[in-house]
C-alpha atoms as a PDB file:
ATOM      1  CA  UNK A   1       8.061 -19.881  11.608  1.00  0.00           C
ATOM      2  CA  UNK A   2       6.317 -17.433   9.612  1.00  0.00           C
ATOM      3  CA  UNK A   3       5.067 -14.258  10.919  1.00  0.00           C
ATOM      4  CA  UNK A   4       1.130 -14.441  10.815  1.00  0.00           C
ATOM      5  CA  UNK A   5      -0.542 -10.988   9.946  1.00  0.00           C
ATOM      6  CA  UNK A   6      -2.798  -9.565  12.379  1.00  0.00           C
ATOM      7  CA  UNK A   7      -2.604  -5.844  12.668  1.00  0.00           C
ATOM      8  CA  UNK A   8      -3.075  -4.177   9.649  1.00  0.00           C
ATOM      9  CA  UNK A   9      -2.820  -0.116   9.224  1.00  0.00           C
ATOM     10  CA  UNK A  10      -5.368   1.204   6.761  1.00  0.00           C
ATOM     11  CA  UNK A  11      -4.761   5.095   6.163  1.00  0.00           C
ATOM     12  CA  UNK A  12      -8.109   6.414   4.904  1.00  0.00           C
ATOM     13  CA  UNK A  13      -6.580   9.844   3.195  1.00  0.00           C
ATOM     14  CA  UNK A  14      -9.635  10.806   0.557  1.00  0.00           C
ATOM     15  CA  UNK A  15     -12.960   9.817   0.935  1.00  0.00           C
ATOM     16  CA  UNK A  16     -13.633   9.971  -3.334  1.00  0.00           C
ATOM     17  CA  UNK A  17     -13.801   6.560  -4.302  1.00  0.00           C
ATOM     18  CA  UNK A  18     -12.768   3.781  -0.909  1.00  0.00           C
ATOM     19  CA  UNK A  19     -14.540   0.861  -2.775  1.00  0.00           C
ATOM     20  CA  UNK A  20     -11.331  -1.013  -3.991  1.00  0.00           C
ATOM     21  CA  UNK A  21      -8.950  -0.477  -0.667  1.00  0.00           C
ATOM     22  CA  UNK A  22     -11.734  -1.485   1.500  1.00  0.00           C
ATOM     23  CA  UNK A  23     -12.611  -4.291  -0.800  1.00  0.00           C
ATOM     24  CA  UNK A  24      -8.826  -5.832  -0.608  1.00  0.00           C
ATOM     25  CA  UNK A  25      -9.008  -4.315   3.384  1.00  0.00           C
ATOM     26  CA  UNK A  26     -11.995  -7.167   3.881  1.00  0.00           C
ATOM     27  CA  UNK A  27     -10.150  -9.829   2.233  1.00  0.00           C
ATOM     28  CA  UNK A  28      -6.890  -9.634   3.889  1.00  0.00           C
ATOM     29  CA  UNK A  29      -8.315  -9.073   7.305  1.00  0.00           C
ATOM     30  CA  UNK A  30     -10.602 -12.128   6.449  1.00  0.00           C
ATOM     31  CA  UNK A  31      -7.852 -14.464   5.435  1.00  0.00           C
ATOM     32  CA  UNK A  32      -5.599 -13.257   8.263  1.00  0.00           C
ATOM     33  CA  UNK A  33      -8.425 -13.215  10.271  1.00  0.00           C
ATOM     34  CA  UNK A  34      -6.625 -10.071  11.345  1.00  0.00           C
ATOM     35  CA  UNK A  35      -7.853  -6.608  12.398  1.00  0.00           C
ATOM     36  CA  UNK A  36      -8.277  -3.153  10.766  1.00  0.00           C
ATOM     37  CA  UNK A  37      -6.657  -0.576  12.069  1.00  0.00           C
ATOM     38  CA  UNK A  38      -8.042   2.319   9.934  1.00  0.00           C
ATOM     39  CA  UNK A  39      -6.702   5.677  10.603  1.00  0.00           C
ATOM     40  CA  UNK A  40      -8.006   9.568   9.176  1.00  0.00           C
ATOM     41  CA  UNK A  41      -5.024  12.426   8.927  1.00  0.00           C
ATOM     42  CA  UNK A  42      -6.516  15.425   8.291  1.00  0.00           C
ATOM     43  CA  UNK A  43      -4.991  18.016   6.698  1.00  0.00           C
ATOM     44  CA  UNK A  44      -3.375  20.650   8.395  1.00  0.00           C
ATOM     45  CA  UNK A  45      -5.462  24.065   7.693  1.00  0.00           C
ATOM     46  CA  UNK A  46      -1.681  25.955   9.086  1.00  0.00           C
ATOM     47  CA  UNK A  47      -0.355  24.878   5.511  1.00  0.00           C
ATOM     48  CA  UNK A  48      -2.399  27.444   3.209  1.00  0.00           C
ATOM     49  CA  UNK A  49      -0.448  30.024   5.109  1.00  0.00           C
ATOM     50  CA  UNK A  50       2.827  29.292   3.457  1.00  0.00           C
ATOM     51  CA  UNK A  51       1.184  29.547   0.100  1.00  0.00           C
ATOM     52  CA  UNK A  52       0.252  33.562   1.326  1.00  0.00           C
ATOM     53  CA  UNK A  53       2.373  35.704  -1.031  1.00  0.00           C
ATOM     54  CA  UNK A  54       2.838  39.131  -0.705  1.00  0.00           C
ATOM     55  CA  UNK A  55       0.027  41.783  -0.314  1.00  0.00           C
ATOM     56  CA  UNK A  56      -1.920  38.976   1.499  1.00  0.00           C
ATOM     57  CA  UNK A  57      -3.680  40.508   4.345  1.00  0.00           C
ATOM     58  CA  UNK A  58      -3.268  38.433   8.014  1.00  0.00           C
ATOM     59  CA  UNK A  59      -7.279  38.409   7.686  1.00  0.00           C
ATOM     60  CA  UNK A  60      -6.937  36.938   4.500  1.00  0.00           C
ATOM     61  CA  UNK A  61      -4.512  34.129   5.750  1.00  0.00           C
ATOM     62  CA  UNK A  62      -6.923  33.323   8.520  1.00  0.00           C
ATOM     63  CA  UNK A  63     -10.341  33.064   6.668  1.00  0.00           C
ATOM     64  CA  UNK A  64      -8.029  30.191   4.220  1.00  0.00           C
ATOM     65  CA  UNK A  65      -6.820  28.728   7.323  1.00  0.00           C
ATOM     66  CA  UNK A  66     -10.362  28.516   8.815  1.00  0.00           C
ATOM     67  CA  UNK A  67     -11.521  27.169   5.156  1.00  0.00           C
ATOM     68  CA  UNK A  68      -9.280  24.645   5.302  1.00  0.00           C
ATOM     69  CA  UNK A  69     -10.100  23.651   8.575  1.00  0.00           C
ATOM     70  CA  UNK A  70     -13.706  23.182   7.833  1.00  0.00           C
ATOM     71  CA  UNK A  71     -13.040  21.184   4.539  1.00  0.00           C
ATOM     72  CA  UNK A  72     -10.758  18.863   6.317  1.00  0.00           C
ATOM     73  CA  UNK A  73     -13.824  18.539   9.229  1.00  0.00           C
ATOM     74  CA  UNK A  74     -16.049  17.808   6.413  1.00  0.00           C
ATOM     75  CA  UNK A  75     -13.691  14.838   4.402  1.00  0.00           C
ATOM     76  CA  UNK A  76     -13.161  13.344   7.983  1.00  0.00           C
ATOM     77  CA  UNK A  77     -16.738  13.290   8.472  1.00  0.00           C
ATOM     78  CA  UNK A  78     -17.282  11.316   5.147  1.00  0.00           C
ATOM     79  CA  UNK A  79     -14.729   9.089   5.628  1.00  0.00           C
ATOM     80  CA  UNK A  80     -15.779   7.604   9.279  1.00  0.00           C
ATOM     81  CA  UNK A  81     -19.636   7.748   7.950  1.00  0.00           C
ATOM     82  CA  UNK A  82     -18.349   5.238   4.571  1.00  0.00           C
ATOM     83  CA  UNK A  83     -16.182   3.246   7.421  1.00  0.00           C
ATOM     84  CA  UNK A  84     -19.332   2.525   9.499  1.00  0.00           C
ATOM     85  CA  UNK A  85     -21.269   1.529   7.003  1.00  0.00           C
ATOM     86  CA  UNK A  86     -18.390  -0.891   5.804  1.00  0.00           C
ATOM     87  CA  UNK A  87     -17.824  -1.966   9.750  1.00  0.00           C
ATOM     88  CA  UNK A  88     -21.576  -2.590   8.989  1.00  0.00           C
ATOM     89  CA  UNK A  89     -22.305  -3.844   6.299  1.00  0.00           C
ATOM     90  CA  UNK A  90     -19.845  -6.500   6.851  1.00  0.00           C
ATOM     91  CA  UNK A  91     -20.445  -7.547  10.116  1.00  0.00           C
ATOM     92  CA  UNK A  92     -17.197  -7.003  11.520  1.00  0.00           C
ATOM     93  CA  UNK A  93     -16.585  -6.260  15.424  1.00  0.00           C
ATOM     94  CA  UNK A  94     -15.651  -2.507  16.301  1.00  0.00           C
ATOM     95  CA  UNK A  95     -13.572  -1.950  19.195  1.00  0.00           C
ATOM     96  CA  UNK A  96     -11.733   0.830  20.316  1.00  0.00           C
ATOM     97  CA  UNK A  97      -8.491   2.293  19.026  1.00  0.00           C
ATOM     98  CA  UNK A  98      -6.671   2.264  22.392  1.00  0.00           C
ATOM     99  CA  UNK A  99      -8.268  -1.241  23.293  1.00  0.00           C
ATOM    100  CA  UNK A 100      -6.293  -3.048  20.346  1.00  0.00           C
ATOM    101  CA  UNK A 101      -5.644  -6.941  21.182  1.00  0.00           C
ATOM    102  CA  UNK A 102      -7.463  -7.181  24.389  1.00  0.00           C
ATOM    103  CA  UNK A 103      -9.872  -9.479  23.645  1.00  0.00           C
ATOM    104  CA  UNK A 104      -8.767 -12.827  21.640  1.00  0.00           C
ATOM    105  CA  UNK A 105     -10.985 -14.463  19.425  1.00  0.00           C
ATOM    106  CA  UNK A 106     -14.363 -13.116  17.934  1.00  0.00           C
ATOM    107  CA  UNK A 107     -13.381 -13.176  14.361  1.00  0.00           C
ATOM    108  CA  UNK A 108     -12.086 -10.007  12.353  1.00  0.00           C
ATOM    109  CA  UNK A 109     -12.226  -6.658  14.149  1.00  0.00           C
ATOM    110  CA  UNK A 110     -11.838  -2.998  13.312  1.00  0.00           C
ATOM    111  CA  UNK A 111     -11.005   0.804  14.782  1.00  0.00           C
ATOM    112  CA  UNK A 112     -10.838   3.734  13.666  1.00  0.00           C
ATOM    113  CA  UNK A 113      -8.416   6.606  14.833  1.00  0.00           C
ATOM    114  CA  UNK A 114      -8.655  10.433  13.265  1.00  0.00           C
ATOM    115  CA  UNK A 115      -5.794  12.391  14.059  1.00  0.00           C
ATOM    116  CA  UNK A 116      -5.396  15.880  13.483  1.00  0.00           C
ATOM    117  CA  UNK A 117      -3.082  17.147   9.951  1.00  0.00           C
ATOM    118  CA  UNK A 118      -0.210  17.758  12.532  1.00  0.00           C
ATOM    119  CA  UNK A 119       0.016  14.204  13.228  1.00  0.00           C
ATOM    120  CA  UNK A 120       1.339  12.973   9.968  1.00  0.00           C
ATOM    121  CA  UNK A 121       4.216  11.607  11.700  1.00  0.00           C
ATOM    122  CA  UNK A 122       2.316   9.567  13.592  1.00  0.00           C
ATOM    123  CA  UNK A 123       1.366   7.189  11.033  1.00  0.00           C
ATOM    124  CA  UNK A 124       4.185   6.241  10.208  1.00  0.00           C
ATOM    125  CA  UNK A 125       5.096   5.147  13.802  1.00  0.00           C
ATOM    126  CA  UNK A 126       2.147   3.326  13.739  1.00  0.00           C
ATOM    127  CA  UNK A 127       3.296   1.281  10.278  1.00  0.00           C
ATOM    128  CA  UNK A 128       6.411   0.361  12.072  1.00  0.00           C
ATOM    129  CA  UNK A 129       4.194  -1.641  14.733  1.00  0.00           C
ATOM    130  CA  UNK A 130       1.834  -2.927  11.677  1.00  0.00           C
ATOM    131  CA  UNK A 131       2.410  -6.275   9.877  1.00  0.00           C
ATOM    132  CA  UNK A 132       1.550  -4.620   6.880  1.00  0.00           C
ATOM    133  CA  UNK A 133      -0.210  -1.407   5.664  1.00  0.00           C
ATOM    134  CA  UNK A 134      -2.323  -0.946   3.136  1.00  0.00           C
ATOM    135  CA  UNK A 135      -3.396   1.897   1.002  1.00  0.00           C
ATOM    136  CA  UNK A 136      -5.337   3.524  -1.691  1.00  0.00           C
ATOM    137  CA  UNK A 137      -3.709   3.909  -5.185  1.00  0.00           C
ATOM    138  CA  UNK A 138      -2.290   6.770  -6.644  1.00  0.00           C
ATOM    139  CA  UNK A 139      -3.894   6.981 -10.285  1.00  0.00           C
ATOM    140  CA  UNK A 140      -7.165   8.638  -8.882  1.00  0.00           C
ATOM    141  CA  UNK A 141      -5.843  10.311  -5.686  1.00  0.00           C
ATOM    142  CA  UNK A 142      -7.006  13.542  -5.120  1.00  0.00           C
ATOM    143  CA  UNK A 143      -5.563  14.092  -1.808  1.00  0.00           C
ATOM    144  CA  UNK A 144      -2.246  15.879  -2.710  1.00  0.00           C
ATOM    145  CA  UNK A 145      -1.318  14.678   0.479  1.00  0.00           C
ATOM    146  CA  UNK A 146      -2.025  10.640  -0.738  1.00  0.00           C
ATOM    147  CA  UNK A 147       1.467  10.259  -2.259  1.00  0.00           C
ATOM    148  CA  UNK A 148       3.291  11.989   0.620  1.00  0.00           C
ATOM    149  CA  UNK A 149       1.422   8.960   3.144  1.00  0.00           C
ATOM    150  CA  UNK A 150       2.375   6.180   0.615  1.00  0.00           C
ATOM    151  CA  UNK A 151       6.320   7.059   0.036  1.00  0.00           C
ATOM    152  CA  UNK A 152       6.528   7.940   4.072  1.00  0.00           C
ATOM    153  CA  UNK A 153       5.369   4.421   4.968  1.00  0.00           C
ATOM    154  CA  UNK A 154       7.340   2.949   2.360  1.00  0.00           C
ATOM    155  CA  UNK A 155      10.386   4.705   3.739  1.00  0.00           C
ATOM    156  CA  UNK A 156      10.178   4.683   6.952  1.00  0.00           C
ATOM    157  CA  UNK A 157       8.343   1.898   8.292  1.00  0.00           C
ATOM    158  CA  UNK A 158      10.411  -0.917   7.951  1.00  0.00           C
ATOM    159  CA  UNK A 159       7.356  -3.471   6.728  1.00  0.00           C
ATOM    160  CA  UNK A 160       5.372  -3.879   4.015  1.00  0.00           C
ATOM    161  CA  UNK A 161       3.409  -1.980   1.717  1.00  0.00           C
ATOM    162  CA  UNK A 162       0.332  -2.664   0.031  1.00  0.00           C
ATOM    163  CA  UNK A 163      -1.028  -0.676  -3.099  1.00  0.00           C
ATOM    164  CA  UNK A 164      -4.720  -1.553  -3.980  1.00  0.00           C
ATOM    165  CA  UNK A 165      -5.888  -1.259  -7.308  1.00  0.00           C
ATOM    166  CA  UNK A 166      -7.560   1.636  -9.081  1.00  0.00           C
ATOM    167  CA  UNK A 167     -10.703  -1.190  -9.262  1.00  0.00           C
ATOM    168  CA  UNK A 168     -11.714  -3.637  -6.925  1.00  0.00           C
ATOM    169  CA  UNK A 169     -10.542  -6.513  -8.036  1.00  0.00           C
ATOM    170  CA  UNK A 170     -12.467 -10.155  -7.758  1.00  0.00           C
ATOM    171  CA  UNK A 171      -9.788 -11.714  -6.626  1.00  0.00           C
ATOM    172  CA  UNK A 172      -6.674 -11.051  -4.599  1.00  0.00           C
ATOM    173  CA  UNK A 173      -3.901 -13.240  -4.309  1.00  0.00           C
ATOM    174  CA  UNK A 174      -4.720 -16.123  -6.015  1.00  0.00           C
ATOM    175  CA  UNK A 175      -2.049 -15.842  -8.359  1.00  0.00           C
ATOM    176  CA  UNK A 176       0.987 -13.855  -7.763  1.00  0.00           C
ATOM    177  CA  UNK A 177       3.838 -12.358  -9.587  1.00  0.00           C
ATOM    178  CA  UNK A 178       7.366 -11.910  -7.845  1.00  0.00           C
ATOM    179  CA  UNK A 179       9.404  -9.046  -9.496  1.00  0.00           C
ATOM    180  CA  UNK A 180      13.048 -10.343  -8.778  1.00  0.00           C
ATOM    181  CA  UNK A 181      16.062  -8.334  -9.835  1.00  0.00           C
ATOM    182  CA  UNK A 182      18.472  -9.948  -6.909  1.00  0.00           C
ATOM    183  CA  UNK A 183      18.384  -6.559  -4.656  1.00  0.00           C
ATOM    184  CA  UNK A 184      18.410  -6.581  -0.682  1.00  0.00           C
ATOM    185  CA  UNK A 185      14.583  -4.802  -2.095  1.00  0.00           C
ATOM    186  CA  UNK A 186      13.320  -7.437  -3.920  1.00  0.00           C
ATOM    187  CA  UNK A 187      14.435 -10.013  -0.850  1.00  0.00           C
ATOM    188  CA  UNK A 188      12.430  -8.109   1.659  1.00  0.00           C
ATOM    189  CA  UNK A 189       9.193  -8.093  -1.028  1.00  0.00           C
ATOM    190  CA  UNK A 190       9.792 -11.949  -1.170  1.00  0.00           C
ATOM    191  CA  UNK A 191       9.933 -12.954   2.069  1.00  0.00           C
ATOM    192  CA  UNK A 192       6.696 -10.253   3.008  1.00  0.00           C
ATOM    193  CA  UNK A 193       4.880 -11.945  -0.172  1.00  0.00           C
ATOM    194  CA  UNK A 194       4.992 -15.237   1.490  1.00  0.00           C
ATOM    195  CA  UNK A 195       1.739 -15.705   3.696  1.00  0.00           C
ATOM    196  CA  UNK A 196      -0.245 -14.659   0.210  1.00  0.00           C
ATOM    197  CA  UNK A 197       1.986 -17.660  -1.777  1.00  0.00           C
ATOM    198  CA  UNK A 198       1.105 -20.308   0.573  1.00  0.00           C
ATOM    199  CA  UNK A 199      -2.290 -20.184  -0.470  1.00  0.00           C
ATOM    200  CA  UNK A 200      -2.139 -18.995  -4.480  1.00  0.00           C
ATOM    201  CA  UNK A 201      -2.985 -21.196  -6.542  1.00  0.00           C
ATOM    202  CA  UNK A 202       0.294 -20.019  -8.921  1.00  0.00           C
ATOM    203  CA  UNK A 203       3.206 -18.459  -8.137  1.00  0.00           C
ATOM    204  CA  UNK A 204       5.505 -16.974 -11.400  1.00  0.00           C
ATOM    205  CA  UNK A 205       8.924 -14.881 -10.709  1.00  0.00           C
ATOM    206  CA  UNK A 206       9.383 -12.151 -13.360  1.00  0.00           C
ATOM    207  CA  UNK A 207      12.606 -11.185 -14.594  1.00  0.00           C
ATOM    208  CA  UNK A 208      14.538  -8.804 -16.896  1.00  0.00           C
ATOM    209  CA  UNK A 209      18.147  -8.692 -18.137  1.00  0.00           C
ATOM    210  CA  UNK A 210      17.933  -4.856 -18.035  1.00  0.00           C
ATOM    211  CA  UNK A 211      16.407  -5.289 -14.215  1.00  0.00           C
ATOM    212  CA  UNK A 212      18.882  -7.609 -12.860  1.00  0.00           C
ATOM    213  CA  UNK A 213      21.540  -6.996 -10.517  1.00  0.00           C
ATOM    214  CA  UNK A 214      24.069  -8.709  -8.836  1.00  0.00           C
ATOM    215  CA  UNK A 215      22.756 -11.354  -6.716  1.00  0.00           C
ATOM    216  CA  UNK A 216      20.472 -14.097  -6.505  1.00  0.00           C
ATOM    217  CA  UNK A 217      18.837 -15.002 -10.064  1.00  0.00           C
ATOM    218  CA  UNK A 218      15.447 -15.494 -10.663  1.00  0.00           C
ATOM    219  CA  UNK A 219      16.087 -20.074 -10.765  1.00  0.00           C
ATOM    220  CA  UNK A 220      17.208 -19.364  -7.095  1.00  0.00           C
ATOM    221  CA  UNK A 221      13.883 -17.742  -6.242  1.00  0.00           C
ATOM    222  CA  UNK A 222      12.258 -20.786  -7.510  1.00  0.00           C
ATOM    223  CA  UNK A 223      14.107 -23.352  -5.406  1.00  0.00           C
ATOM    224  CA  UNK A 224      13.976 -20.915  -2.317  1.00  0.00           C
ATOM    225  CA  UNK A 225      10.174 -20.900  -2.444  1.00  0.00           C
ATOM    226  CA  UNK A 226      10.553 -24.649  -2.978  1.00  0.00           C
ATOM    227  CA  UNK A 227      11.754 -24.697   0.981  1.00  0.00           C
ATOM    228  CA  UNK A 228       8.869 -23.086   1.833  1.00  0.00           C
ATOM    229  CA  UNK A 229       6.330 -25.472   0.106  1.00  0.00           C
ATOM    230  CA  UNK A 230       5.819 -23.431  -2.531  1.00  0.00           C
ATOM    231  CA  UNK A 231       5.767 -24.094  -6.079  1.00  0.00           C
ATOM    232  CA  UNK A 232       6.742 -21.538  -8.642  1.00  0.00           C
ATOM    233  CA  UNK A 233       7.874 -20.647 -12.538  1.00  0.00           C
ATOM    234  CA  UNK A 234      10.041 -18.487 -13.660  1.00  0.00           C
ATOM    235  CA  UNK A 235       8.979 -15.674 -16.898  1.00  0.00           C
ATOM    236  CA  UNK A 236      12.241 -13.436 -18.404  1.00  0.00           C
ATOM    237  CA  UNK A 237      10.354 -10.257 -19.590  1.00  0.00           C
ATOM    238  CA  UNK A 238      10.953  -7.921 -22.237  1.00  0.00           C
ATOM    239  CA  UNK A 239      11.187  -3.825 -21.950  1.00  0.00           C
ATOM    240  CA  UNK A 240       8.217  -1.956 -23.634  1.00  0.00           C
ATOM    241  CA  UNK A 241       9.694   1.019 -25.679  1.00  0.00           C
ATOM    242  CA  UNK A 242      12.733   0.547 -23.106  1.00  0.00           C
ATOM    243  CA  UNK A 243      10.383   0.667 -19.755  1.00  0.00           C
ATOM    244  CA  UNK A 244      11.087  -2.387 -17.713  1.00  0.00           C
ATOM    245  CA  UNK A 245       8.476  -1.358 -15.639  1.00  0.00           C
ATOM    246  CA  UNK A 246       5.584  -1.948 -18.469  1.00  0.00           C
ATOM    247  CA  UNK A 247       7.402  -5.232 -19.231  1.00  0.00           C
ATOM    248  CA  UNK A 248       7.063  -6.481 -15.732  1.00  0.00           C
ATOM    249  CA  UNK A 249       3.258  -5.489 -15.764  1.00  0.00           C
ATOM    250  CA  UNK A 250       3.279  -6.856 -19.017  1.00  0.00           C
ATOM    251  CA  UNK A 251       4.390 -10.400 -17.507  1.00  0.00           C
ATOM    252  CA  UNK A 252       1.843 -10.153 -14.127  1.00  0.00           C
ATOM    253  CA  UNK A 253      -0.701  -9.612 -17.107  1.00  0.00           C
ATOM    254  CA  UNK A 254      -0.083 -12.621 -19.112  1.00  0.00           C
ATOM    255  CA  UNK A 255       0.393 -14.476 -15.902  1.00  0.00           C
ATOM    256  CA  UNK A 256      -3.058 -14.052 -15.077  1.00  0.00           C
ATOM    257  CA  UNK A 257      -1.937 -12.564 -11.718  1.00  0.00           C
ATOM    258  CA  UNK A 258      -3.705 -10.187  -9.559  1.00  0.00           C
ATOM    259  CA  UNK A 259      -1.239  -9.686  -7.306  1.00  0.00           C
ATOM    260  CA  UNK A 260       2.586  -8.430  -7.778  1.00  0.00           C
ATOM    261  CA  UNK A 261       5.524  -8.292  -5.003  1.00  0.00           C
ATOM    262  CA  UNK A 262       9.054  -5.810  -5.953  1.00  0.00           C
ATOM    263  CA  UNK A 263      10.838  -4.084  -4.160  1.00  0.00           C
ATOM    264  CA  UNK A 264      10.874  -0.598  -4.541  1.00  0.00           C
ATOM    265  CA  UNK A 265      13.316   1.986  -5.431  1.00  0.00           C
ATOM    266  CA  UNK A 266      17.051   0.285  -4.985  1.00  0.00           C
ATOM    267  CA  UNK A 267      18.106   3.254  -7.163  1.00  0.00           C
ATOM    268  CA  UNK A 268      17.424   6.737  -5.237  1.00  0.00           C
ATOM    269  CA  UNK A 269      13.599   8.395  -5.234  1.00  0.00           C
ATOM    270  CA  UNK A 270      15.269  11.382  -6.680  1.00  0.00           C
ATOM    271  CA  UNK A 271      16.683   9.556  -9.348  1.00  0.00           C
ATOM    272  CA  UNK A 272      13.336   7.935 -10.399  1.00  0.00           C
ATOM    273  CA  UNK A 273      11.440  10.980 -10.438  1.00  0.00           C
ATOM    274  CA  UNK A 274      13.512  12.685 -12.330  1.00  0.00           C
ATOM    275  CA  UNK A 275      14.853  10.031 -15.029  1.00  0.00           C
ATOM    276  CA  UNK A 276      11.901   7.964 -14.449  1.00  0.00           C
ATOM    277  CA  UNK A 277      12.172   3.877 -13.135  1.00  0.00           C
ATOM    278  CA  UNK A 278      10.628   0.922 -12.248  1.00  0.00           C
ATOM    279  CA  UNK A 279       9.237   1.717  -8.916  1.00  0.00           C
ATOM    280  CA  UNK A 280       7.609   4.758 -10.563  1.00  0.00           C
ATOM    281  CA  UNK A 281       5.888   3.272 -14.070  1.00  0.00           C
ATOM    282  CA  UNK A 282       4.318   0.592 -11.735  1.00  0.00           C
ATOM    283  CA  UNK A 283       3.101   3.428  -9.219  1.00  0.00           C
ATOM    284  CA  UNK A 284       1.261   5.237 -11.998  1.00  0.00           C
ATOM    285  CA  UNK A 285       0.154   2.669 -14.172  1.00  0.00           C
ATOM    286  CA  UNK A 286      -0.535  -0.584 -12.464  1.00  0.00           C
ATOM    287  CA  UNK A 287      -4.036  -2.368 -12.339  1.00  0.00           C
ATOM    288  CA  UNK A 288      -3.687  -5.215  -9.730  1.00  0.00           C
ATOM    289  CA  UNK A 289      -2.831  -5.156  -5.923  1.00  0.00           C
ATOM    290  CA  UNK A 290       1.027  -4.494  -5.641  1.00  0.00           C
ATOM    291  CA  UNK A 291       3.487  -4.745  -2.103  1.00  0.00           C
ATOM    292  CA  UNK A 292       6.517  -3.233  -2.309  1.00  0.00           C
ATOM    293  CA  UNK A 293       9.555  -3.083   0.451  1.00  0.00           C
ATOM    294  CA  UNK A 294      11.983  -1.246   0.525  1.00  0.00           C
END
C-alpha cells in the first residue's frame, strides 16, 4: 500500500518573494488533502559575535547582537503576516501547532510554529516525522541560512525533499521526469515520486550513459512503474558542454514536464562543490519543482 501524504513541513526561511513555495504548498496540501505544517527559524543574533575580529569592543559585539536580534524579529514578523493572509486568502483551517491530527476531516489545514535561531536542529527532527518537506529555491535566496535548511533536511531526514521553482508554476505534477542513474538515490526518489505519477498525465525516465551506474537501467524503471499502474517512456540524454546535469534539465524541458524526481548526491557533497555535479547544476539552475532523496 502506498504511503498517503498528510503532514507536510514547510520551512518559511526569507520572507522576499513566498509566492511560488506557497503556490506548490496549496497544491500539494490540496491533492493530499494534507496539512501545512509551516515553520519560521530565526536567525540566531549570538552568530555576529564570531565574525568580531580583533579591536572589536564587547559593546560593539552586543549592539550587532541586539541588531541582529531585531532584524530577525522583524523577518519573522513578515513572514507569519504573508502566512495569514495565505491561511486566508485560501480558506484553509488554522489549528494549532501542538494540536496536529486531532481533529479528522475538515478539509486541508495549516500551523505555524516560529522557533528561535538556536533551534535549527529542530527542523530537521521535525522532517524526519514529515511525509515530505518542501522548500523555497535557492536561485533567489537571500537567507544565507536557506541552503544550510535545504542540505540539512536532505541529509538528515530520511524522506523527501521538495524544491519549488524560482516561479510559480501553473501546473505541478502533471507531467513528470524521473532522473534514473540505477543508485540506492535515485530508488528512494522513485518510489517518493510515486503518489505525484499516479495522477500525471505522462511519466518519462531520463537517462545518461555518463550518469549511469551499476544497477537497474532506465527499461527496468519502465516495467517497475508498470506494477504500479503506471505508464511511462524512457529519453537517453545528452551532456551539455560535458554537464549531465543541463542534459537532464534539458530532457524534463523537452518533455514538457514540470516536475523532476533524482536522487541527490551518490558522489560526496564535498566532491560536488568542489568539482561541480549533478545534484549541484540542477540546484542552481533548475526552473520546475524538483524532489530529491538521498
Amino acid at each position: 500500500m502506498l504511503i498517503e501524504i498528510k503532514n507536510i513541513l514547510l520551512p518559511l526561511t526569507g520572507a522576499d518573494d513566498l509566492d511560488s513555495v506557497m503556490s506548490v504548498a496549496l497544491d500539494f496540501a490540496r491533492r493530499f488533502d494534507a496539512h501545512l505544517s509551516a515553520v519560521v527559524v530565526g536567525s540566531d543574533p549570538t552568530e555576529v559575535a564570531t565574525l568580531a575580529g580583533e579591536g572589536i569592543s564587547a559593546g560593539m559585539v552586543t549592539e550587532m547582537i541586539d541588531a541582529a536580534a531585531t532584524e530577525a524579529h522583524r523577518r519573522a514578523i513578515r513572514i507569519r503576516h504573508s502566512f495569514d493572509s495565505f491561511v486566508h486568502n485560501n480558506g484553509l483551517r488554522r489549528v494549532e501547532a501542538s494540536k496536529i491530527g486531532m481533529s479528522i476531516g475538515g478539509g486541508v489545514s495549516a500551523s505555524l510554529e516560529v522557533l528561535d535561531g538556536t533551534e535549527h536542529d529542530a527542523l530537521t527532527w521535525r522532517s524526519r516525522l514529515a511525509d515530505m518537506t518542501l522548500v523555497p529555491n535557492l536561485i533567489s535566496a537571500t537567507d544565507p541560512r536557506a541552503s544550510e535548511t535545504l542540505h540539512a533536511i536532505l541529509f538528515d531526514s530520511g524522506r523527501p525533499l521538495v524544491i519549488a521553482p524560482p516561479i510559480a508554476p501553473k501546473t505541478v505534477g502533471s507531467r513528470i521526469a524521473i532522473a534514473w542513474n540505477g543508485t540506492p538515490e535515485s530508488s528512494l526518489a522513485l518510489r517518493c515520486i510515486l503518489p505525484w505519477a499516479h495522477t500525471a498525465e505522462g511519466v518519462q525516465v531520463l537517462t545518461c550513459q555518463e550518469y549511469q551506474r551499476r544497477g537497474p537501467t532506465g527499461d527496468d524503471v519502465v516495467r517497475y512503474l508498470r506494477l504500479h499502474g503506471i505508464s511511462a517512456t524512457t529519453r537517453a540524454c545528452d551532456p551539455i558542454n560535458k554537464d549531465v546535469g543541463a542534459g537532464l534539465l534539458k530532457g524534463a524541458e523537452d518533455f514538457g514536464a514540470d516536475m523532476l524526481s533524482m536522487g541527490a548526491y551518490s558522489h560526496s557533497r564535498l566532491r560536488q562543490m568542489i568539482l561541480g555535479g549533478v545534484t549541484r547544476h540542477i540546484l542552481e539552475n533548475m526552473k520546475l519543482t524538483v524532489l530529491m532523496s538521498r
